[in-house]
PDB file of N, CA and C in Angstrom:
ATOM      1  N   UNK A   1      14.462 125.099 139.415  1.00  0.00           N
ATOM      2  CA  UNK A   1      14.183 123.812 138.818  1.00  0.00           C
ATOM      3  C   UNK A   1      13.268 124.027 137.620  1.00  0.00           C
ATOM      4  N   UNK A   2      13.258 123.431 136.400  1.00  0.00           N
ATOM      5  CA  UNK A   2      12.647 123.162 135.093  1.00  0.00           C
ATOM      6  C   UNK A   2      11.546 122.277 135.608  1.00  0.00           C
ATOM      7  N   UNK A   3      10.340 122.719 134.551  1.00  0.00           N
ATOM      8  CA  UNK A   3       9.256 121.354 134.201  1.00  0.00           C
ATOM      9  C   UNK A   3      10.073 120.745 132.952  1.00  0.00           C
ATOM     10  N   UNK A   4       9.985 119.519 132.599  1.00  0.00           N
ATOM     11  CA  UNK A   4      10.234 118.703 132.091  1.00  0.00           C
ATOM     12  C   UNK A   4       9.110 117.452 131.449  1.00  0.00           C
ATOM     13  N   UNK A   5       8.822 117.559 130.357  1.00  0.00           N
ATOM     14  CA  UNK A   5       7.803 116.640 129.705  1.00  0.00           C
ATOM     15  C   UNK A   5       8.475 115.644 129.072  1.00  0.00           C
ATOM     16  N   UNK A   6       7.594 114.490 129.639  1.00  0.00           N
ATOM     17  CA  UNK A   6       8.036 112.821 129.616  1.00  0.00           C
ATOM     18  C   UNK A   6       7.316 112.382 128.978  1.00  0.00           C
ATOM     19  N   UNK A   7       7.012 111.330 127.583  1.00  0.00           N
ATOM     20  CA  UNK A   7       5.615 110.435 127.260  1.00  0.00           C
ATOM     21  C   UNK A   7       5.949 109.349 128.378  1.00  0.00           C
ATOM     22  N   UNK A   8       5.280 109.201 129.119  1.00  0.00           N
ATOM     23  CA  UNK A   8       4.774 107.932 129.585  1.00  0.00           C
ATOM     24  C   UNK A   8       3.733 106.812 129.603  1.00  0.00           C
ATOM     25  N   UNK A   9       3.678 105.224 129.886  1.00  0.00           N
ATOM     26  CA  UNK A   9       2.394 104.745 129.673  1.00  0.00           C
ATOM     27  C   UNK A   9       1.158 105.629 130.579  1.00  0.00           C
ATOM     28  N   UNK A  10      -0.250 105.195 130.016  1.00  0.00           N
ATOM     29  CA  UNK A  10      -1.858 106.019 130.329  1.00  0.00           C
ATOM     30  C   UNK A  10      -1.208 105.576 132.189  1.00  0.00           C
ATOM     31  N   UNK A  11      -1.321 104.282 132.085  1.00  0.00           N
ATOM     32  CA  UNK A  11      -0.947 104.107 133.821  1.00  0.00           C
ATOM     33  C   UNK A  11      -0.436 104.342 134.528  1.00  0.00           C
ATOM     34  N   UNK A  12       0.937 105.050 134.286  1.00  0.00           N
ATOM     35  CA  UNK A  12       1.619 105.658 134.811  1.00  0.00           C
ATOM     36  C   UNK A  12       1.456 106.874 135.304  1.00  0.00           C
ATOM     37  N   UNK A  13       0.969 107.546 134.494  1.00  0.00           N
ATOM     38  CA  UNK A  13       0.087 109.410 134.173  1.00  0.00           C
ATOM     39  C   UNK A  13      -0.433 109.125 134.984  1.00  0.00           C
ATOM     40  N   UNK A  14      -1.732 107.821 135.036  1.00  0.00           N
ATOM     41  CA  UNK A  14      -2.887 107.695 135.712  1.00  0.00           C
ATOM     42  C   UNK A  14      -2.378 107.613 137.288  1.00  0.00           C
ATOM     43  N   UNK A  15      -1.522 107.052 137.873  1.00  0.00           N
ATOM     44  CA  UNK A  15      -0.786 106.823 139.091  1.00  0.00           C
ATOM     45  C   UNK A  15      -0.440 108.287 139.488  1.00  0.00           C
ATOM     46  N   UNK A  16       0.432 108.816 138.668  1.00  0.00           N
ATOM     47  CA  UNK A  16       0.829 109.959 139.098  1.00  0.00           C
ATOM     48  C   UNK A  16      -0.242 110.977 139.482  1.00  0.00           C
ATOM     49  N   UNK A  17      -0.942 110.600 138.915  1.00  0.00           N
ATOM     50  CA  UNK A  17      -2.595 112.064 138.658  1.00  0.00           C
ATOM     51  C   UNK A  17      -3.173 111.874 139.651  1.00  0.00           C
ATOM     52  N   UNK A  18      -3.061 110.635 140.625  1.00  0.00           N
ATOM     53  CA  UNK A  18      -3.807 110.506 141.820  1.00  0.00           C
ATOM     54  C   UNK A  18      -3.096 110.051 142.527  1.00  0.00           C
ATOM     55  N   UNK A  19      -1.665 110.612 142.748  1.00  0.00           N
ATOM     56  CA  UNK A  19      -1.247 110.670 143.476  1.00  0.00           C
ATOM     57  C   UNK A  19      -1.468 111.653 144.883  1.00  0.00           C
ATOM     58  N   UNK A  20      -0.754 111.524 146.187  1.00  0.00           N
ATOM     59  CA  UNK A  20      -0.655 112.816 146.813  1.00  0.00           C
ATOM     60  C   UNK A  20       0.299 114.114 146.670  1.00  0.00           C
ATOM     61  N   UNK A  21       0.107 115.343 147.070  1.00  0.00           N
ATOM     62  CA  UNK A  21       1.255 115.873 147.149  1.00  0.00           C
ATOM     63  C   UNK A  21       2.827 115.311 147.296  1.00  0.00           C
ATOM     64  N   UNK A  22       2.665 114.931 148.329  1.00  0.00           N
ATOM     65  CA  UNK A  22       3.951 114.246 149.257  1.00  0.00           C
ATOM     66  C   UNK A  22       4.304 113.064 148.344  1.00  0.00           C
ATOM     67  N   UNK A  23       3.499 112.382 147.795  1.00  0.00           N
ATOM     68  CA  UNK A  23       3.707 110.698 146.999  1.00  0.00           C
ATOM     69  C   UNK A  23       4.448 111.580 145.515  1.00  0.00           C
ATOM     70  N   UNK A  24       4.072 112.758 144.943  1.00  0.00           N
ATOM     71  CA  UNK A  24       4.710 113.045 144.032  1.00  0.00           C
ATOM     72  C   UNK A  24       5.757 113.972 144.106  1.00  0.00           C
ATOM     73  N   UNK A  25       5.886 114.405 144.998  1.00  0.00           N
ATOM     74  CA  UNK A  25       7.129 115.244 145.319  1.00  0.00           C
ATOM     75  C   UNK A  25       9.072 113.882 145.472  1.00  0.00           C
ATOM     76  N   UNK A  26       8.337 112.689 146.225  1.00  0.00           N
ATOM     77  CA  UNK A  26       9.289 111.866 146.337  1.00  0.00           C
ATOM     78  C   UNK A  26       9.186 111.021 144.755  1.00  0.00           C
ATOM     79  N   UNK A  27       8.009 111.035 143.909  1.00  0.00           N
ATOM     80  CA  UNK A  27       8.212 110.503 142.685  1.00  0.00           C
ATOM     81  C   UNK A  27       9.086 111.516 141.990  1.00  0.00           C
ATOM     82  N   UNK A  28       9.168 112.704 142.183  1.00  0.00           N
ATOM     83  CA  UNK A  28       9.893 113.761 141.231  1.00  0.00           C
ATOM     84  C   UNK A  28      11.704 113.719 141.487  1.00  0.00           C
ATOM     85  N   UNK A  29      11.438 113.389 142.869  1.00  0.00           N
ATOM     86  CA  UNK A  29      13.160 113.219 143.478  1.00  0.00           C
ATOM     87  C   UNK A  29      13.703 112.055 143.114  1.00  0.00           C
ATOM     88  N   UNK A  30      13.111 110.568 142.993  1.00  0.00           N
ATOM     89  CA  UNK A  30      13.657 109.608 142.621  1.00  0.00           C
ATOM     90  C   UNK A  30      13.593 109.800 140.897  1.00  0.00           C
ATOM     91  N   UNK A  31      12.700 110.157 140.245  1.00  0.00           N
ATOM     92  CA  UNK A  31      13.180 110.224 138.873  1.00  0.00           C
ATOM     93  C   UNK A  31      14.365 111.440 138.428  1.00  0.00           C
ATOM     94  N   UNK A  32      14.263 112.260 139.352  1.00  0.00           N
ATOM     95  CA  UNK A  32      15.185 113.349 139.219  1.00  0.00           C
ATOM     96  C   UNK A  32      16.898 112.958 139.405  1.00  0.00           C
ATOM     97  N   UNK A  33      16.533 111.903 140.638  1.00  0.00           N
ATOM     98  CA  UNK A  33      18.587 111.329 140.491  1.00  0.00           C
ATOM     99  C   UNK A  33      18.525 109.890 139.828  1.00  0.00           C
ATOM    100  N   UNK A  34      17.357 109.604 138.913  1.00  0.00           N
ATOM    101  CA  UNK A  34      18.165 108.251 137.681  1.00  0.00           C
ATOM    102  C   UNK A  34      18.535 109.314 136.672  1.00  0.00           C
ATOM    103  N   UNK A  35      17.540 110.189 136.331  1.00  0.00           N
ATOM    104  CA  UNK A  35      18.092 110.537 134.850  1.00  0.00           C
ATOM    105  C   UNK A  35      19.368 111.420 135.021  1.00  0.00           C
ATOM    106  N   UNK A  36      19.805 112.360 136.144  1.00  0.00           N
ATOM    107  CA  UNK A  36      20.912 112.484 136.714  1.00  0.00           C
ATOM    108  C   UNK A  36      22.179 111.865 136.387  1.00  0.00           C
ATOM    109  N   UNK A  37      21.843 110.624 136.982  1.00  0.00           N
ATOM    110  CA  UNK A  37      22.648 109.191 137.095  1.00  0.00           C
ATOM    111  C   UNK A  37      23.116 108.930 135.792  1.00  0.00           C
ATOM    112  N   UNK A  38      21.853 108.355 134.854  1.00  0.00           N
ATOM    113  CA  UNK A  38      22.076 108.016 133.284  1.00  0.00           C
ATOM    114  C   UNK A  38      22.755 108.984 133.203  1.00  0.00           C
ATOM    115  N   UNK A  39      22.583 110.356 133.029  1.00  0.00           N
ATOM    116  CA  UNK A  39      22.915 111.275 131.900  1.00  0.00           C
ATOM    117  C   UNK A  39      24.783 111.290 131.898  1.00  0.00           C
ATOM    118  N   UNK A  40      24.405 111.044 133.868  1.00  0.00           N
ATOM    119  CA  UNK A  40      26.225 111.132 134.040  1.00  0.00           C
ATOM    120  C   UNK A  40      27.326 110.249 133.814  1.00  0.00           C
ATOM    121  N   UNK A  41      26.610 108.706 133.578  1.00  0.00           N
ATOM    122  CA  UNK A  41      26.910 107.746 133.254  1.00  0.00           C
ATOM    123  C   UNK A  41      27.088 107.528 131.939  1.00  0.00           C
ATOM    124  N   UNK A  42      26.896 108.186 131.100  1.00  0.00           N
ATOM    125  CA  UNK A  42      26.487 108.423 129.254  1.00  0.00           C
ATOM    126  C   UNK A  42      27.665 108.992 129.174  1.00  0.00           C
ATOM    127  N   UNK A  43      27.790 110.244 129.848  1.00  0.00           N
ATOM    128  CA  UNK A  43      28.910 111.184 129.643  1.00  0.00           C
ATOM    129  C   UNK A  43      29.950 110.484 130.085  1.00  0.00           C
ATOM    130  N   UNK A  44      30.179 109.821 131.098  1.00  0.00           N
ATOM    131  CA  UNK A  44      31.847 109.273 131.565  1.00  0.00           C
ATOM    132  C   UNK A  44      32.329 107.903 130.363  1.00  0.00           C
ATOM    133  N   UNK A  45      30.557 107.407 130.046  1.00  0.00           N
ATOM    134  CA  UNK A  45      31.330 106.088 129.037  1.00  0.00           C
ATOM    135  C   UNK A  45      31.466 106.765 127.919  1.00  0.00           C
ATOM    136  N   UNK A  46      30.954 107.727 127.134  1.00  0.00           N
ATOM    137  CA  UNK A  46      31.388 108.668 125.650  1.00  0.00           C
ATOM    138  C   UNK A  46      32.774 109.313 126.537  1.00  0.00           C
ATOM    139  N   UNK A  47      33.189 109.869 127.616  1.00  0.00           N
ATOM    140  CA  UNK A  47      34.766 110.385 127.852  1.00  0.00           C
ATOM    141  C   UNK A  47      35.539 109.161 127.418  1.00  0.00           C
ATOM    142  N   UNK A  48      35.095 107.750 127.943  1.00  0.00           N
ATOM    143  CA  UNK A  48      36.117 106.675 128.150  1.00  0.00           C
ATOM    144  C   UNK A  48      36.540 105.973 126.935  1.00  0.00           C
ATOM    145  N   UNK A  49      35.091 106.020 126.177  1.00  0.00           N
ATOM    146  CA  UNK A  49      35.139 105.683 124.604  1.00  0.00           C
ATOM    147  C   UNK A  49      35.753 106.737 124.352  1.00  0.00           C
ATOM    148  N   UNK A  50      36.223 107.692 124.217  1.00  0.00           N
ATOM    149  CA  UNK A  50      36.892 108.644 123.388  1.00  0.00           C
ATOM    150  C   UNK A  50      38.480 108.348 124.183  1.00  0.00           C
ATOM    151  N   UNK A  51      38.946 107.927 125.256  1.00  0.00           N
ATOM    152  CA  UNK A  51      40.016 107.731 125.754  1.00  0.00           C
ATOM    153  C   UNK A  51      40.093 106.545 125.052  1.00  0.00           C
ATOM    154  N   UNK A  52      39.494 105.282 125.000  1.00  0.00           N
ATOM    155  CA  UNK A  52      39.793 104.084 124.467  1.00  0.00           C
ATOM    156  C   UNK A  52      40.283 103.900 122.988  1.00  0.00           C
ATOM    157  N   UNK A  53      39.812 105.311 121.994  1.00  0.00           N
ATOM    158  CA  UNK A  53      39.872 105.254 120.887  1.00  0.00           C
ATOM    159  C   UNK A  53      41.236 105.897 120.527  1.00  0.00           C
ATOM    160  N   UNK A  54      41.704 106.797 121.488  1.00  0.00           N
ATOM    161  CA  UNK A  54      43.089 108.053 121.532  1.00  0.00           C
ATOM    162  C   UNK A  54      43.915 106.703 121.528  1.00  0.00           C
ATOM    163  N   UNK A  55      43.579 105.906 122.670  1.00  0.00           N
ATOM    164  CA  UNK A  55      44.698 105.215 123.077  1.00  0.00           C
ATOM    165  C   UNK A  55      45.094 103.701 121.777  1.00  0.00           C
ATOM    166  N   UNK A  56      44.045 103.905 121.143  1.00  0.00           N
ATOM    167  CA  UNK A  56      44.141 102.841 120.055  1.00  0.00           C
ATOM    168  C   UNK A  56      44.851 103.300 118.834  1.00  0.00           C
ATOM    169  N   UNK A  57      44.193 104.552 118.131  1.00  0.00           N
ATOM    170  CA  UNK A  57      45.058 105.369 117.315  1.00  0.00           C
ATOM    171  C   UNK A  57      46.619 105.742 117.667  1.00  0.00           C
ATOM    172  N   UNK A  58      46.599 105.763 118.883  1.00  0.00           N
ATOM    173  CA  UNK A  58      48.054 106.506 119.241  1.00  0.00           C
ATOM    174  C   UNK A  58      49.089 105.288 119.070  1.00  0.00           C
ATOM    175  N   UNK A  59      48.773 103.994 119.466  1.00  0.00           N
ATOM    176  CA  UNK A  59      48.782 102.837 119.421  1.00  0.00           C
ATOM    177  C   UNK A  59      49.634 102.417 117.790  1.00  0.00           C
ATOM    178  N   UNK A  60      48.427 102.453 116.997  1.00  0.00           N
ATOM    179  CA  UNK A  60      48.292 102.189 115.350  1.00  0.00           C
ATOM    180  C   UNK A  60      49.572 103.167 114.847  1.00  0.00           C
ATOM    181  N   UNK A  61      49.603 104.140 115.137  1.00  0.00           N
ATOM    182  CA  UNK A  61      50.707 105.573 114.722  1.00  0.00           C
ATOM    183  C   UNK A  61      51.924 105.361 115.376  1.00  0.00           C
ATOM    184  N   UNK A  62      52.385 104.442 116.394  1.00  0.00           N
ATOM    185  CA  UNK A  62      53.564 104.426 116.787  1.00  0.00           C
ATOM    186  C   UNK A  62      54.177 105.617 117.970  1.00  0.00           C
ATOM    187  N   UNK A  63      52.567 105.892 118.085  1.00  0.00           N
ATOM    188  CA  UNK A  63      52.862 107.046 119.371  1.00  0.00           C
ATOM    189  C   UNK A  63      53.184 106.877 121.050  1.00  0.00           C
ATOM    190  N   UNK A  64      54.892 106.264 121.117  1.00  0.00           N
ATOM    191  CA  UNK A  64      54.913 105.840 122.405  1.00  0.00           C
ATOM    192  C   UNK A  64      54.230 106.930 123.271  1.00  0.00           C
ATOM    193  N   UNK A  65      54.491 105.965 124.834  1.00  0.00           N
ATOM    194  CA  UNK A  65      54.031 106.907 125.827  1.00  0.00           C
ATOM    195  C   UNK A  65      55.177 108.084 125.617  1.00  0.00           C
ATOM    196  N   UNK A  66      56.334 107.773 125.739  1.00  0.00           N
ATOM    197  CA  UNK A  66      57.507 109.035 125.795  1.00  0.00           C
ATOM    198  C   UNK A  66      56.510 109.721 124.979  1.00  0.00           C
ATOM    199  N   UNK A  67      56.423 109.770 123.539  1.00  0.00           N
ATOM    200  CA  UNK A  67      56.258 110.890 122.607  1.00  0.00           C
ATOM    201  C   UNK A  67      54.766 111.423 122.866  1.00  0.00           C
ATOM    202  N   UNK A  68      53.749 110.888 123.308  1.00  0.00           N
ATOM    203  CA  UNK A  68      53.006 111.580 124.011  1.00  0.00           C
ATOM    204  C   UNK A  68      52.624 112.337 124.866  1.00  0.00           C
ATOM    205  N   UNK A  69      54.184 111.542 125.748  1.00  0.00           N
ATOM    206  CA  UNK A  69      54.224 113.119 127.144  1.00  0.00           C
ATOM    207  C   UNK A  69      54.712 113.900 126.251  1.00  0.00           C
ATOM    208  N   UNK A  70      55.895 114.204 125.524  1.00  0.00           N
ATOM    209  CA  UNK A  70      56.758 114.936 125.310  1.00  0.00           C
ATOM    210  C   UNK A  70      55.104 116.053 124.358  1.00  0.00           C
ATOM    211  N   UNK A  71      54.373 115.293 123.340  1.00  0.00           N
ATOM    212  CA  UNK A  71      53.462 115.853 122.682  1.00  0.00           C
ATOM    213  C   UNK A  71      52.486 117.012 123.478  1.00  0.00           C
ATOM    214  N   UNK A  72      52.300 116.545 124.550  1.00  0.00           N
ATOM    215  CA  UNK A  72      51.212 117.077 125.364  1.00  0.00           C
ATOM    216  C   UNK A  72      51.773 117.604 126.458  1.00  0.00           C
ATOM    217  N   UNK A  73      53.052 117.688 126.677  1.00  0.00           N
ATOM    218  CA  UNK A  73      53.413 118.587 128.083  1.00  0.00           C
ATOM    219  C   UNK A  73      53.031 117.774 129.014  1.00  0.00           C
ATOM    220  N   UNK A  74      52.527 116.304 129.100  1.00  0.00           N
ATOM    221  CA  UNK A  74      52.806 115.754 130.710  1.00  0.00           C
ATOM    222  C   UNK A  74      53.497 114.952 131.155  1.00  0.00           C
ATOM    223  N   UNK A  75      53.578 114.720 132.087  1.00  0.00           N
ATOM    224  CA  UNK A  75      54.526 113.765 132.881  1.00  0.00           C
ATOM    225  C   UNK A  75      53.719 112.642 132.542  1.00  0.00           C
ATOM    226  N   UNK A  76      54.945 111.219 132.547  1.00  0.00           N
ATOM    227  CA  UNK A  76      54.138 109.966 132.493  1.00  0.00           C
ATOM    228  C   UNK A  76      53.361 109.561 133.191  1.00  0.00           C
ATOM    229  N   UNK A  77      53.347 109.994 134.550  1.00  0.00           N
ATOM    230  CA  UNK A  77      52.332 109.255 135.630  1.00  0.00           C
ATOM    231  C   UNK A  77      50.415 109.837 134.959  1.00  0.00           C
ATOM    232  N   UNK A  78      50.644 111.006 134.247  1.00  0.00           N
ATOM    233  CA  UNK A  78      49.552 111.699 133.771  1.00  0.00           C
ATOM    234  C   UNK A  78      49.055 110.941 132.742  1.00  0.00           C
ATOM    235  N   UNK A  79      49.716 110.414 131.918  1.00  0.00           N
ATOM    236  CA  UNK A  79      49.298 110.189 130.486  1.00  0.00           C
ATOM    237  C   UNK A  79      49.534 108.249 130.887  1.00  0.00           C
ATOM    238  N   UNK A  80      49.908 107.999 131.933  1.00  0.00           N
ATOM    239  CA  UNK A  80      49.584 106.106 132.157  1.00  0.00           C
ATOM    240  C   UNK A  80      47.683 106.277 133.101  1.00  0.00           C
ATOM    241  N   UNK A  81      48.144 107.554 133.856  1.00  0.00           N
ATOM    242  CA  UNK A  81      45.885 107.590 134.314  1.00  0.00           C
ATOM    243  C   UNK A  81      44.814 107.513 133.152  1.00  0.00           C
ATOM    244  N   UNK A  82      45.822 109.047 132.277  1.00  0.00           N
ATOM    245  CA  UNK A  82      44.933 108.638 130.722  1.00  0.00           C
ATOM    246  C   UNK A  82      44.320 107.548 130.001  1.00  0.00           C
ATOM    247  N   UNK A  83      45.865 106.708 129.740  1.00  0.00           N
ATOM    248  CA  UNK A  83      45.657 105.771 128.899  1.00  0.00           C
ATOM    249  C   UNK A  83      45.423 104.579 129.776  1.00  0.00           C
ATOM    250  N   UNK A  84      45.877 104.290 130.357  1.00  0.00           N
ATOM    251  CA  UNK A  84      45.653 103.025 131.522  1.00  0.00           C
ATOM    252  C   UNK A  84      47.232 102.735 131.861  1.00  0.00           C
ATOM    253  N   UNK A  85      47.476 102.026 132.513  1.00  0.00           N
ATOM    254  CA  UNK A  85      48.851 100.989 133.050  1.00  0.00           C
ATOM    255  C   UNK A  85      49.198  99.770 131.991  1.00  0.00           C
ATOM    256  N   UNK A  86      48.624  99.515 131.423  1.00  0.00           N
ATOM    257  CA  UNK A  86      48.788  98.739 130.456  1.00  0.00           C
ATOM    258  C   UNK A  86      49.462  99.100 129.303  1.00  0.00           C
ATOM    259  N   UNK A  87      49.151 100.415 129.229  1.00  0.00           N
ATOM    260  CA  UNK A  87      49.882 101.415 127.919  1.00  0.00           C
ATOM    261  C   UNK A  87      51.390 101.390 127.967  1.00  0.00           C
ATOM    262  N   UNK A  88      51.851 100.258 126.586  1.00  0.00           N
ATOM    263  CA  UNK A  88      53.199 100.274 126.737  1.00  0.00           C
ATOM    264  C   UNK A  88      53.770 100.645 125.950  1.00  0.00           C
ATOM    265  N   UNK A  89      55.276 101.561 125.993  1.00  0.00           N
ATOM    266  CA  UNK A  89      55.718 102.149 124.623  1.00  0.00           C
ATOM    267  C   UNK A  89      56.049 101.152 123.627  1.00  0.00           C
ATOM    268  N   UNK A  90      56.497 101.609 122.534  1.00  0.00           N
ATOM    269  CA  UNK A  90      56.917 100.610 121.974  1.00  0.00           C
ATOM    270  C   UNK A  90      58.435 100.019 121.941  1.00  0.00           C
ATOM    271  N   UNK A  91      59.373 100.381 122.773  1.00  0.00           N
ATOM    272  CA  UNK A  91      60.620 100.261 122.903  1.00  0.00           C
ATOM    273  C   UNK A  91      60.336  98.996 124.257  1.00  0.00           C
ATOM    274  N   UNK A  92      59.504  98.958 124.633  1.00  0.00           N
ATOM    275  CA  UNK A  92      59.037  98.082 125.669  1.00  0.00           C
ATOM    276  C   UNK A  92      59.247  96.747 125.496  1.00  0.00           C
TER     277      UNK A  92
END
């Protein structure tokens, strides 16, 4: 495990600094699975924004689903998880 330096408010420091062993060991575990959480939550909505944007361009370009499987080597059931169920070709 890493140390990790945070600015926090004086009161907060001040809480922590007199804390107990035990009172900061469970402060280190609960801040340890939000920023966890955030960080992993950041990453899946920048994946989804970057899926939302494929699927808009591909959209704008006339890139049915066919020509996208055919583009990328997958089967449709692959590239409707991608893009969503909603994703309709344009022969549709």
């Amino acid at each position: 495990m890493r140390i990790l330096n945070l600015p926090v408010d004086d009161s907060v420091a001040d809480g922590y600094n007199n804390a107990s062993q035990k009172e900061k060991k469970k402060i280190n575990s609960v801040i340890n699975v939000l920023l966890a959480r955030f960080l992993s939550d950041k990453r899946n909505s920048s994946l989804l924004n970057a899926m939302d944007e494929l699927s808009i361009q591909s959209s704008k370009n006339d890139l049915t689903m066919e020509r996208l499987t055919e583009l990328m080597e997958w089967d449709e059931d692959t590239v409707k998880n991608l893009f969503g169920e909603d994703y309709r070709s344009a022969n549709a």
